[in-house]
C-alpha atoms as a PDB file:
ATOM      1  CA  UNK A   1      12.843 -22.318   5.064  1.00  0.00           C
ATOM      2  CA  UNK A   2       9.506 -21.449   6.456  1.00  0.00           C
ATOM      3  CA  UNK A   3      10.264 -17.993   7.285  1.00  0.00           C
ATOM      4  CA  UNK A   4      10.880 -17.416   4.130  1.00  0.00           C
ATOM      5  CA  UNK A   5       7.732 -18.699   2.474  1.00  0.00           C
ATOM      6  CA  UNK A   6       6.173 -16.925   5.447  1.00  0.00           C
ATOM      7  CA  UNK A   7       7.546 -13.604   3.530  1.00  0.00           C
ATOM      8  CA  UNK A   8       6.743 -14.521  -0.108  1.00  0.00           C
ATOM      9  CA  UNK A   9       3.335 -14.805   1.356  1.00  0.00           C
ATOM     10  CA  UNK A  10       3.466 -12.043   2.719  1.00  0.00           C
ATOM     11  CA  UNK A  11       4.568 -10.386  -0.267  1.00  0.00           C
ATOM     12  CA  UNK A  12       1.529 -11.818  -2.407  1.00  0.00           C
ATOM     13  CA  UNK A  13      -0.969 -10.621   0.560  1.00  0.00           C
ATOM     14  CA  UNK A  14      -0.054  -7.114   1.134  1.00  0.00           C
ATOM     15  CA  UNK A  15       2.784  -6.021  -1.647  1.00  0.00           C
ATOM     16  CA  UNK A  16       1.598  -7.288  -4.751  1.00  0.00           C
ATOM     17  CA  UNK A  17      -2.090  -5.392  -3.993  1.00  0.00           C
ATOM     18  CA  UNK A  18      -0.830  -2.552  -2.496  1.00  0.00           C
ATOM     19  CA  UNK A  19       1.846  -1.514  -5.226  1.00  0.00           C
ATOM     20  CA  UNK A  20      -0.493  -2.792  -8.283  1.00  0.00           C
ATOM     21  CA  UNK A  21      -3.963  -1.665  -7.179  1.00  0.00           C
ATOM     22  CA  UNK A  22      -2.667   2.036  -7.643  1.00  0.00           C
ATOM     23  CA  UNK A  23      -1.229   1.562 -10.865  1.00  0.00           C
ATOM     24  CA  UNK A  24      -4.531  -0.307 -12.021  1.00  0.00           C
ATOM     25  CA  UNK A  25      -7.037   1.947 -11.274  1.00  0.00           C
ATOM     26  CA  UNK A  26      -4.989   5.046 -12.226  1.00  0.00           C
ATOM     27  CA  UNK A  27      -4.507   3.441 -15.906  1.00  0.00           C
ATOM     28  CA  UNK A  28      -8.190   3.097 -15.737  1.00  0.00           C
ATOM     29  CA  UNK A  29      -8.549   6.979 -15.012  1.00  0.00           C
ATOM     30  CA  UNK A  30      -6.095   7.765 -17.741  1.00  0.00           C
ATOM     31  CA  UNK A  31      -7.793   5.593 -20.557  1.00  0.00           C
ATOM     32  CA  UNK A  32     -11.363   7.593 -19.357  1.00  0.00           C
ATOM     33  CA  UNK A  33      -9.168  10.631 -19.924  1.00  0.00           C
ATOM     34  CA  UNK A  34      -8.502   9.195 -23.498  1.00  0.00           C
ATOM     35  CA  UNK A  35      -4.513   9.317 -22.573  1.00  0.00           C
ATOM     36  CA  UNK A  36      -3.501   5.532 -22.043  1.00  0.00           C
ATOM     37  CA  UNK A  37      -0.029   4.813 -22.562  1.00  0.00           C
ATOM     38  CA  UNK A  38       0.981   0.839 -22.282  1.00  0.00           C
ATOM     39  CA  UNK A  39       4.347   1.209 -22.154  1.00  0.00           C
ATOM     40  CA  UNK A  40       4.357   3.885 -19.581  1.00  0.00           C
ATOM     41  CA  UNK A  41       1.784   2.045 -17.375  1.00  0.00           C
ATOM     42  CA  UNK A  42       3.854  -0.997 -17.156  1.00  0.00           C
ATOM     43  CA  UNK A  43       7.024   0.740 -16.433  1.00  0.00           C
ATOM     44  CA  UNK A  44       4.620   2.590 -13.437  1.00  0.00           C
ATOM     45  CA  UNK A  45       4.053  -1.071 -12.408  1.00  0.00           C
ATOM     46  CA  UNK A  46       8.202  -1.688 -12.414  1.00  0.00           C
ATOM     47  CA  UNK A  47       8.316   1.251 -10.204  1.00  0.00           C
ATOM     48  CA  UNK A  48       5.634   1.047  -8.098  1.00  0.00           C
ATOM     49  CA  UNK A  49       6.124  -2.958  -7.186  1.00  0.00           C
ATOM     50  CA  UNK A  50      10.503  -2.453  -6.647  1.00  0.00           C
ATOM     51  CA  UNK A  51       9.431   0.185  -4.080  1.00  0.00           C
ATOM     52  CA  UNK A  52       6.699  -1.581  -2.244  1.00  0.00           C
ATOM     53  CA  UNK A  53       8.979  -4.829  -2.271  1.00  0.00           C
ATOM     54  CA  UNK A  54      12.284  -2.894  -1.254  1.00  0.00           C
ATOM     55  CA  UNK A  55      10.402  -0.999   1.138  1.00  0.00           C
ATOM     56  CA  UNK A  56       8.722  -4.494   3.158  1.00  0.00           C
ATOM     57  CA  UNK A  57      12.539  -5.531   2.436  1.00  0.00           C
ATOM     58  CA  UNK A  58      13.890  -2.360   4.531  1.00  0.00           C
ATOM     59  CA  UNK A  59      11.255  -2.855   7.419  1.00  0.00           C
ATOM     60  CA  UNK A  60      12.684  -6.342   7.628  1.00  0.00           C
ATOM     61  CA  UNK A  61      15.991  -5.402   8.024  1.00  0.00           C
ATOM     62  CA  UNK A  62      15.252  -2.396  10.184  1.00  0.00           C
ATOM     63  CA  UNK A  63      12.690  -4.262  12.700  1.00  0.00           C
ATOM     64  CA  UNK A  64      14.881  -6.902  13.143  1.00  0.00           C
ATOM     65  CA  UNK A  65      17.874  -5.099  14.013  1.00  0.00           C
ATOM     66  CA  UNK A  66      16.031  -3.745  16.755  1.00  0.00           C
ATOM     67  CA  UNK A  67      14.485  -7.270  17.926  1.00  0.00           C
ATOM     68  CA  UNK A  68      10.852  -5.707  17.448  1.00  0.00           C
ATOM     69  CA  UNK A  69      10.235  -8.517  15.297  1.00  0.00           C
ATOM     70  CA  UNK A  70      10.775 -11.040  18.387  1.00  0.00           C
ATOM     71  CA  UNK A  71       7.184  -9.896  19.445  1.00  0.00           C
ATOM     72  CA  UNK A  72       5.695 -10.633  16.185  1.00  0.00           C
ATOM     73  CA  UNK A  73       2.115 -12.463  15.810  1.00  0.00           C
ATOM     74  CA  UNK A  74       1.870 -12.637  12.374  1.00  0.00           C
ATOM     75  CA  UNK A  75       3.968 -14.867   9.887  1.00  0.00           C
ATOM     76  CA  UNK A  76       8.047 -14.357  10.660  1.00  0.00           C
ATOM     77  CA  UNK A  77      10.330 -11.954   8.898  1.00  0.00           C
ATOM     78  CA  UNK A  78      13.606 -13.021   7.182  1.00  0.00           C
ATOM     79  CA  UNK A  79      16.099 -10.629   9.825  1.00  0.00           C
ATOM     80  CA  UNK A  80      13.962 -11.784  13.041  1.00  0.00           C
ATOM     81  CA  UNK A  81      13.704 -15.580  12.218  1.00  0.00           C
ATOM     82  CA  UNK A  82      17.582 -15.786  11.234  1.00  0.00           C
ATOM     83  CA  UNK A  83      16.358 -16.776   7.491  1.00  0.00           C
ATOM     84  CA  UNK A  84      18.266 -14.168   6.006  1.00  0.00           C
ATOM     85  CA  UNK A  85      21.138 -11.938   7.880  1.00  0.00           C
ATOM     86  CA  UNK A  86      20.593  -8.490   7.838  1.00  0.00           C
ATOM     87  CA  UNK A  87      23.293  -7.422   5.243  1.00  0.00           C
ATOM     88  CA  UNK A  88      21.608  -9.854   2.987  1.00  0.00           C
ATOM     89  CA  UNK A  89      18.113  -8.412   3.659  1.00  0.00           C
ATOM     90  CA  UNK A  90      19.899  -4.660   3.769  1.00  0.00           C
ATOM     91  CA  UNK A  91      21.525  -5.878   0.038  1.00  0.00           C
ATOM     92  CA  UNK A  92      17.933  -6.794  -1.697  1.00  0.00           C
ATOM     93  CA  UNK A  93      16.512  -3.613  -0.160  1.00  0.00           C
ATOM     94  CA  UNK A  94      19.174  -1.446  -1.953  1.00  0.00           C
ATOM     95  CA  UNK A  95      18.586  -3.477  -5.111  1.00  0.00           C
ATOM     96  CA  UNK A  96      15.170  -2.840  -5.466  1.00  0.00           C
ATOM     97  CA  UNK A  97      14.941   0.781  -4.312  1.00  0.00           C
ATOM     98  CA  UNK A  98      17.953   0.617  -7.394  1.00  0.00           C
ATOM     99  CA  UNK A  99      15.596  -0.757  -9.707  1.00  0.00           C
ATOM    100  CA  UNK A 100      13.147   1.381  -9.158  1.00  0.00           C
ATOM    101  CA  UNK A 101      15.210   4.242  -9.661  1.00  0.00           C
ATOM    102  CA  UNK A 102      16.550   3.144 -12.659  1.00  0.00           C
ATOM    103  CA  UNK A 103      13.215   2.585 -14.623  1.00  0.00           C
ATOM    104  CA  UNK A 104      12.328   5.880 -13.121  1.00  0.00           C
ATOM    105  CA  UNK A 105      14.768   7.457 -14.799  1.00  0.00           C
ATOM    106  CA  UNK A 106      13.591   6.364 -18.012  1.00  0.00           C
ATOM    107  CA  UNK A 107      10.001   7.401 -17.273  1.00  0.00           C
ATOM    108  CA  UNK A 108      11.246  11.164 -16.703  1.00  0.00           C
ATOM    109  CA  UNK A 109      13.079  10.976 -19.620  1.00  0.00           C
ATOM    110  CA  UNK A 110       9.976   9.730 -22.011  1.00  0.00           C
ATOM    111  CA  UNK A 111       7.728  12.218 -21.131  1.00  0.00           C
ATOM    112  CA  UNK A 112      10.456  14.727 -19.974  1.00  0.00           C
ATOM    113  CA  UNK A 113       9.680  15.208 -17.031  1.00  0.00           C
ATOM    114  CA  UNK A 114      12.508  15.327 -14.531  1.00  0.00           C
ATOM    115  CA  UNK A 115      11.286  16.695 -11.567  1.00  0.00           C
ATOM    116  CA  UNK A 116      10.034  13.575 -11.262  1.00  0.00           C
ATOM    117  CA  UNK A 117      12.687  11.973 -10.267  1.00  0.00           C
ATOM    118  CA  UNK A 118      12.466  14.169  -6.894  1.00  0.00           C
ATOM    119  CA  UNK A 119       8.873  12.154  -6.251  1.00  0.00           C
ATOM    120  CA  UNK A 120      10.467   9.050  -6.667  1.00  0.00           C
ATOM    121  CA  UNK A 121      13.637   9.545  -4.280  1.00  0.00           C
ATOM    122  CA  UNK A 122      10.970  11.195  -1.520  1.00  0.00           C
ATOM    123  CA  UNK A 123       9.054   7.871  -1.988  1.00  0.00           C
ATOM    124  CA  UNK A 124      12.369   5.587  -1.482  1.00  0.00           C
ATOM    125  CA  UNK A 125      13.268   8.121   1.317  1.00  0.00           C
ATOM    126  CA  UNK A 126       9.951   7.353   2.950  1.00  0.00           C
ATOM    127  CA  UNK A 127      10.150   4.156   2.952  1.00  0.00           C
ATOM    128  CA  UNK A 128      13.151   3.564   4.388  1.00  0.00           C
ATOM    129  CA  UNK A 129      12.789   5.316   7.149  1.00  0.00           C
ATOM    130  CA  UNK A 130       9.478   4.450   8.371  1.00  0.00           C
ATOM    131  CA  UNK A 131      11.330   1.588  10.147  1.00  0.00           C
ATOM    132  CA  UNK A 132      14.615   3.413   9.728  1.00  0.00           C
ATOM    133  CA  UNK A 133      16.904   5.359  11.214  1.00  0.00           C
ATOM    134  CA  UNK A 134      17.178   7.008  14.789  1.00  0.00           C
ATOM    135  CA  UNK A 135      13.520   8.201  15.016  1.00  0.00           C
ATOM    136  CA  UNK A 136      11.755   5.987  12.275  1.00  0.00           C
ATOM    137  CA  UNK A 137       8.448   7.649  11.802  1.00  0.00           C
ATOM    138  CA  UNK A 138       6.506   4.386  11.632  1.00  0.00           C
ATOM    139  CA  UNK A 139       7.144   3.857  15.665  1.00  0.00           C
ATOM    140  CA  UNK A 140       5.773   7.147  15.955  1.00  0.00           C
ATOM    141  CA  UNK A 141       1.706   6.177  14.630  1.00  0.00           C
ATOM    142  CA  UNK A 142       2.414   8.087  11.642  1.00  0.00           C
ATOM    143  CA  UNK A 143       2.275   5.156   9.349  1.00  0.00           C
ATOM    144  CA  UNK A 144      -0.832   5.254   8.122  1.00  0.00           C
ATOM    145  CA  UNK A 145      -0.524   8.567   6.611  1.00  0.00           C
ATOM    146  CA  UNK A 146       2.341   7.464   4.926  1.00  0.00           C
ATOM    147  CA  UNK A 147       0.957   4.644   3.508  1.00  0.00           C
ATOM    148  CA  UNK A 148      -2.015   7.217   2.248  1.00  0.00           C
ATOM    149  CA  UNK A 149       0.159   9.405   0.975  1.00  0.00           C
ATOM    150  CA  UNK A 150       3.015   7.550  -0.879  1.00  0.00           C
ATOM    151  CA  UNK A 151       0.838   4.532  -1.741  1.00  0.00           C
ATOM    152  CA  UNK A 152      -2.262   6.498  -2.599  1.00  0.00           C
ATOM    153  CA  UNK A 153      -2.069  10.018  -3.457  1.00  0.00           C
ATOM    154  CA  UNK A 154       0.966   9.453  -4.894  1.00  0.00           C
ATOM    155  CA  UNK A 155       1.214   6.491  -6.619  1.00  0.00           C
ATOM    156  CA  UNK A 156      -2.300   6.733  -8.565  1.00  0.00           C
ATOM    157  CA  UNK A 157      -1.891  10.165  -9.367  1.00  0.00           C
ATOM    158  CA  UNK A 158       1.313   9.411 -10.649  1.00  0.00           C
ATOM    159  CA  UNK A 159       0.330   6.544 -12.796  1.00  0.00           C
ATOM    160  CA  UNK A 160      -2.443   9.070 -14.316  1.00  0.00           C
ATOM    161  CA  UNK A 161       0.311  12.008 -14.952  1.00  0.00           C
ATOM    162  CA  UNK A 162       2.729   9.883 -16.280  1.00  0.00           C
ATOM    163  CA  UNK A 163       0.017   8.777 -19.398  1.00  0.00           C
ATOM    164  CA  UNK A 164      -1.746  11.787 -19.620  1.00  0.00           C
ATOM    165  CA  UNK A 165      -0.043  14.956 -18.677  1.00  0.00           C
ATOM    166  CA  UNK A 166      -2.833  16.851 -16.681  1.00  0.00           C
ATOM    167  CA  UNK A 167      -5.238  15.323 -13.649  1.00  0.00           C
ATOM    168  CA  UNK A 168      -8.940  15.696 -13.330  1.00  0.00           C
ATOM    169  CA  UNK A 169     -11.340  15.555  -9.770  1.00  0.00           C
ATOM    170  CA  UNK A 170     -11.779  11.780 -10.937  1.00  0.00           C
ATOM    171  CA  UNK A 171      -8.087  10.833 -10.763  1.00  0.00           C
ATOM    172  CA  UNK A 172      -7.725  12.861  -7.213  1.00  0.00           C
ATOM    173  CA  UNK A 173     -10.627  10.617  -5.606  1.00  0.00           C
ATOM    174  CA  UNK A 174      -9.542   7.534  -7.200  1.00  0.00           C
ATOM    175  CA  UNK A 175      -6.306   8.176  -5.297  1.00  0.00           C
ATOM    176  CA  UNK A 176      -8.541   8.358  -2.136  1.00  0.00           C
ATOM    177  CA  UNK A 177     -10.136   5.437  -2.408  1.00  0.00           C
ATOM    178  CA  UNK A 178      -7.252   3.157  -3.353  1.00  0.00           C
ATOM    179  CA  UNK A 179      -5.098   5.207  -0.791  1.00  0.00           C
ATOM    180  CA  UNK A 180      -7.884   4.151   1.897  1.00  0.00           C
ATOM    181  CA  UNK A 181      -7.788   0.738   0.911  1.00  0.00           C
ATOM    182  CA  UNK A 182      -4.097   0.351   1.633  1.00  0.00           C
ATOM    183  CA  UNK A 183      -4.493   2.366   5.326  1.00  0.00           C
ATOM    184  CA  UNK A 184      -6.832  -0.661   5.968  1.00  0.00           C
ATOM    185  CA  UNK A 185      -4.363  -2.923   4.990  1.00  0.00           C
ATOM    186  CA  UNK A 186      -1.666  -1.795   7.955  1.00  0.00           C
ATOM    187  CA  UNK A 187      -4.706  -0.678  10.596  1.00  0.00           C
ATOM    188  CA  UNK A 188      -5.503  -4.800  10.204  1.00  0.00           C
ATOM    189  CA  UNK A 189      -1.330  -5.233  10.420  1.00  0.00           C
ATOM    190  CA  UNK A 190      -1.239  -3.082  13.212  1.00  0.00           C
ATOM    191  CA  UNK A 191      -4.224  -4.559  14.967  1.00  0.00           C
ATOM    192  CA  UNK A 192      -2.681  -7.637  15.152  1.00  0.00           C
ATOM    193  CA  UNK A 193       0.697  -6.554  16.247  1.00  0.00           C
ATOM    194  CA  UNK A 194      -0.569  -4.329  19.037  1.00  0.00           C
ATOM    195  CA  UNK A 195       0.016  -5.642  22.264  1.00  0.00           C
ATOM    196  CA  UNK A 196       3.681  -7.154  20.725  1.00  0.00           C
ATOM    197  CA  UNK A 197       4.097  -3.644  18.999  1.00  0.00           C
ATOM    198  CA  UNK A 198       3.386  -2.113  22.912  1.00  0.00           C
ATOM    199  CA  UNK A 199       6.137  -4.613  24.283  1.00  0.00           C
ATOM    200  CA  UNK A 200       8.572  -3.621  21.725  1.00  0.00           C
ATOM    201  CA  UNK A 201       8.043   0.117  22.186  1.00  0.00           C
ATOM    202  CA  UNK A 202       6.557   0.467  18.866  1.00  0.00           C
ATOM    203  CA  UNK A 203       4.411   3.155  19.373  1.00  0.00           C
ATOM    204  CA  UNK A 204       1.899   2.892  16.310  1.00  0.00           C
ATOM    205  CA  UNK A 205      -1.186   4.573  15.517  1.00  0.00           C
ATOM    206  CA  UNK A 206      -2.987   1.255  16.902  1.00  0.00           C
ATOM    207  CA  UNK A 207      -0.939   1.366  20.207  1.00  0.00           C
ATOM    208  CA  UNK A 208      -1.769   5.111  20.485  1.00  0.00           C
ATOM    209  CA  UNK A 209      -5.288   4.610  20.177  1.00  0.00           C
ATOM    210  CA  UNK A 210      -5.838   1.448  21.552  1.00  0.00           C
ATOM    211  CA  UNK A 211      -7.793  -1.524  20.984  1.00  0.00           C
ATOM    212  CA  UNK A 212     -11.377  -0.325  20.613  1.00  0.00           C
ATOM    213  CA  UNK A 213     -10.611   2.842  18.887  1.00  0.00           C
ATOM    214  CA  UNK A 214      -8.033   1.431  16.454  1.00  0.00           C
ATOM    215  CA  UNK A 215     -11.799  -0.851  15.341  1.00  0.00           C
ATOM    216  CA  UNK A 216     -13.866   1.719  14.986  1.00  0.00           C
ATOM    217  CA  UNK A 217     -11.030   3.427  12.502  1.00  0.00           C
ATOM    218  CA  UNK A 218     -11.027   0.672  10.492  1.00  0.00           C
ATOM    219  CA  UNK A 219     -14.552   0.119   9.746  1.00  0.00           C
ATOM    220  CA  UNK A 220     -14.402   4.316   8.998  1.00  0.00           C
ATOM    221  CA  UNK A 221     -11.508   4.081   6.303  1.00  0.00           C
ATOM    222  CA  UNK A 222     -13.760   1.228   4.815  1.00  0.00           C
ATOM    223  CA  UNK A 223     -16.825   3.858   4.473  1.00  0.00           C
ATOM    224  CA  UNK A 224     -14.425   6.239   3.410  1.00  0.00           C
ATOM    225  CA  UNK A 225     -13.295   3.722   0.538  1.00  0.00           C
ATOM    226  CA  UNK A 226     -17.034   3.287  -0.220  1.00  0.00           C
ATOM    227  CA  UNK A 227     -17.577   6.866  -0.376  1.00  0.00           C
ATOM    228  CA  UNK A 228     -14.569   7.236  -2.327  1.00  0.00           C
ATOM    229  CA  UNK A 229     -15.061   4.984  -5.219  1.00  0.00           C
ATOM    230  CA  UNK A 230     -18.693   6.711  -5.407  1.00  0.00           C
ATOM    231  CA  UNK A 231     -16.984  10.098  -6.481  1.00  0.00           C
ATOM    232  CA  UNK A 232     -15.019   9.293  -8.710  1.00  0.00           C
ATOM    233  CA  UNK A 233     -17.912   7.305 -10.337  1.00  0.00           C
ATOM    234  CA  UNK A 234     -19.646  10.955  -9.857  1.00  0.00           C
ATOM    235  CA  UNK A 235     -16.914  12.510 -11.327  1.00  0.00           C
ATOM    236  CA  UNK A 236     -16.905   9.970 -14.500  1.00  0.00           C
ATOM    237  CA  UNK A 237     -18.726   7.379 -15.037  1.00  0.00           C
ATOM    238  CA  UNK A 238     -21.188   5.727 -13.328  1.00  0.00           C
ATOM    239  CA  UNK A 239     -19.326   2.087 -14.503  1.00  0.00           C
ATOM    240  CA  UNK A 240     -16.665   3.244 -11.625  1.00  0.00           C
ATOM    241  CA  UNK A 241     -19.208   1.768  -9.414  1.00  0.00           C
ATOM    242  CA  UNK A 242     -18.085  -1.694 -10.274  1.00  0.00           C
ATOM    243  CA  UNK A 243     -14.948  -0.647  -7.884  1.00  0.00           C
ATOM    244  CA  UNK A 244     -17.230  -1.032  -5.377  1.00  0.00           C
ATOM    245  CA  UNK A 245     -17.608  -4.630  -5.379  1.00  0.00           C
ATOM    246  CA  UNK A 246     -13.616  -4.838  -4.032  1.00  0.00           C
ATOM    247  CA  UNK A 247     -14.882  -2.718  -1.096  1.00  0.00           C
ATOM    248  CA  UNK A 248     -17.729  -5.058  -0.624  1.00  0.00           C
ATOM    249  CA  UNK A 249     -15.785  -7.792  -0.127  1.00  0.00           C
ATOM    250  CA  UNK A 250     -14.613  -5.621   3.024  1.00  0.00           C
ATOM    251  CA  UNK A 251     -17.841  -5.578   5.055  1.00  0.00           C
ATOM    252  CA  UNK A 252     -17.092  -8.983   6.680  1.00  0.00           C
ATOM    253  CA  UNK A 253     -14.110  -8.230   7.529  1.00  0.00           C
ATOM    254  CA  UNK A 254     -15.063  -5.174   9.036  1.00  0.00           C
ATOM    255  CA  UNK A 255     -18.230  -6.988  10.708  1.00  0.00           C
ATOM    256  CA  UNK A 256     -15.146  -8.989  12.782  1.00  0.00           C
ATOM    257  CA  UNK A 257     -12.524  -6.469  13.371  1.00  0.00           C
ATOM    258  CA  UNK A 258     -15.701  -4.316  14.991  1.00  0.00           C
ATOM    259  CA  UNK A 259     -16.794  -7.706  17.166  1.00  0.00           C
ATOM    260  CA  UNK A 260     -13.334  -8.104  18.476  1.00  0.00           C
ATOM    261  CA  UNK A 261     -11.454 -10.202  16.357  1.00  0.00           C
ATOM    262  CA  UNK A 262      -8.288 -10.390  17.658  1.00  0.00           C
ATOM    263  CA  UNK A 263      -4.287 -11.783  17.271  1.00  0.00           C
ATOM    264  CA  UNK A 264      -3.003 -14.555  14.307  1.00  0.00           C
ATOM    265  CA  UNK A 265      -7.097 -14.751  13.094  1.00  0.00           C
ATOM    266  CA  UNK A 266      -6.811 -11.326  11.995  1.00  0.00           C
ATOM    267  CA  UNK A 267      -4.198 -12.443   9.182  1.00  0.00           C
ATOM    268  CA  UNK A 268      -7.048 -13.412   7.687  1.00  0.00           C
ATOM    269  CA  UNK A 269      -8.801 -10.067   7.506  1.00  0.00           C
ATOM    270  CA  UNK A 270      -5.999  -9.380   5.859  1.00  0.00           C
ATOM    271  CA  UNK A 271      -5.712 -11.150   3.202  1.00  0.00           C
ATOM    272  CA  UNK A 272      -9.050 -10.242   2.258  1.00  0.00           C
ATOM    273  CA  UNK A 273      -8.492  -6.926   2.704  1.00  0.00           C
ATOM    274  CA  UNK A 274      -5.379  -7.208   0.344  1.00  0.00           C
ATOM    275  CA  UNK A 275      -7.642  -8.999  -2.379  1.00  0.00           C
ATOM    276  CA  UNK A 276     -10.750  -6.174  -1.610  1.00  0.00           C
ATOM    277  CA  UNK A 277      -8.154  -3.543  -2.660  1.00  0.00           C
ATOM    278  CA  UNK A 278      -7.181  -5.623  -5.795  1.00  0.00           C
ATOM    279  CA  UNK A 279     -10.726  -6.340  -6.986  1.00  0.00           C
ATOM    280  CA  UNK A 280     -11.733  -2.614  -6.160  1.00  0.00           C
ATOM    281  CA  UNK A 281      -9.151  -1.082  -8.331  1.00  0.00           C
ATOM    282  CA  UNK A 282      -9.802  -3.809 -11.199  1.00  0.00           C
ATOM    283  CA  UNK A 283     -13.236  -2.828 -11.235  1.00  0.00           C
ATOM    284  CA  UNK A 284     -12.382   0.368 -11.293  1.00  0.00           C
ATOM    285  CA  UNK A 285      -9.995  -0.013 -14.136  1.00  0.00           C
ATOM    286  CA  UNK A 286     -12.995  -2.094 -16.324  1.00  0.00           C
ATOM    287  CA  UNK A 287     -15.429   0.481 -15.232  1.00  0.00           C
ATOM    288  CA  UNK A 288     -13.731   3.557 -16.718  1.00  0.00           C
ATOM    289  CA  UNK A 289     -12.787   1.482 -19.345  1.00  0.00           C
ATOM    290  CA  UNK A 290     -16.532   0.566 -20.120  1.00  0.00           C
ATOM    291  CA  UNK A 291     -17.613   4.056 -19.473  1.00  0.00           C
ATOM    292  CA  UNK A 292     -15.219   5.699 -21.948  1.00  0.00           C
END
């Protein structure tokens, strides 16, 4: 069905950079640090993409429960274009936010390390109820620092923890920068969505601020990315600049959200912010590499 290669789309656009980037550049801090661990870096990509995919899978089921989805510009969800029923959706959400857990488990008990376990249930109790629940969070503009949070902060500086046991001012600004890159990622989502959000009583951080405002925030996470990626090449090696041709790739889009760009064209912004993100954190990842 189209809906549903709408979503697969969707997961190649926004999941598969926003759960990998993290887990890409914070192997590249960790190999600086001399402390690379293959194994462990791969099983932080098992985590870090079953969250990210049960998470999109949860705001499916969620959004379209509550018919928020009917206002949707962007490409249609499985729940709100009948492509999927809800306990289907509900089912694959559970299975990933299993699967994660599960390979969890066995990073914790590599490196011995079980408290992590508590990060990794926080991050599957995030996610579900940024859509979820009575009073999700997500209709309440606190999205975006979620997204910082869980799929910055924490995700990089796990990735980096999990290899090499300690963190350094490098691996805390990487986590900034990537962190950054994803906030753009939903401020371009949320953009789009606004006046459909506003309809649907979604109250996020776009419909709070409005139209003009919500622009001007994006094109100042993107400087923030910028500025980002230039510490940590401060704090290591000047290589990490490479990162910043990813955030390069950002100033057009930025150019257009800031001149008004509005509704289904800004699925295009984006996808190019989704493959910034991606390119920033690989040339991240080659410049520590390099510079070790």
């Amino acid at each position: 069905m189209a809906s549903a290669a709408e979503w697969i789309e969707g997961i190649r656009v926004r999941t598969l950079p926003a759960a990998t980037s993290p887990v890409l550049a914070g192997t590249g801090v960790a190999w600086f640090a001399g402390g690379f661990q293959p194994l462990l870096a791969a099983l932080s990509l098992v985590v870090a993409l079953a969250i990210q995919i049960g998470s999109n899978l949860a705001n499916d089921f969620s959004d379209g429960i509550r018919g928020t989805d009917a206002h949707r510009v962007g490409p249609q969800r499985l729940v709100g274009s009948g492509a999927a029923t809800p306990h289907q959706v509900l089912g694959a959400a559970l299975g990933f936010f299993g699967l994660a857990c599960a390979v969890g488990v066995v990073v914790a008990w590599l490196i011995g390390a079980w408290w992590l376990l508590a990060v990794g249930a926080a991050c599957i109790v995030a996610a579900w109820f940024y859509t979820g629940g009575k009073r999700p969070y997500g209709y309440h503009g606190l999205g975006e620092i979620f997204v910082f949070v869980f799929y910055g902060l924490v995700a990089v500086i796990g990735t980096v923890y999990v290899q090499v046991g300690a963190l350094g001012p490098a691996a805390w600004w990487t986590a900034v920068a990537i962190g950054a890159l994803t906030v753009l990622i939903l401020i371009a989502n949320n953009l789009r969505d606004i006046d459909g959000d506003r309809e649907a009583g979604k109250l996020t951080l776009a419909t709070r601020l409005g139209d003009a405002r919500t622009r001007w925030f994006f094109v100042g996470t993107t400087v923030v990315a910028f500025a980002g990626v230039f510490i940590v090449a401060l704090t290591s090696t000047w290589w990490a600049l490479l990162g910043w041709v990813g955030v390069a790739m950002l100033v057009h889009p930025a150019w257009q959200v800031a001149r008004g760009l509005k509704g289904f064209p800004l699925v295009g912004v984006l996808k190019r912010t989704g493959i910034g993100e991606l390119v920033c954190a690989v040339g991240l990842l080659v410049g520590l590499v390099i510079g070790s």
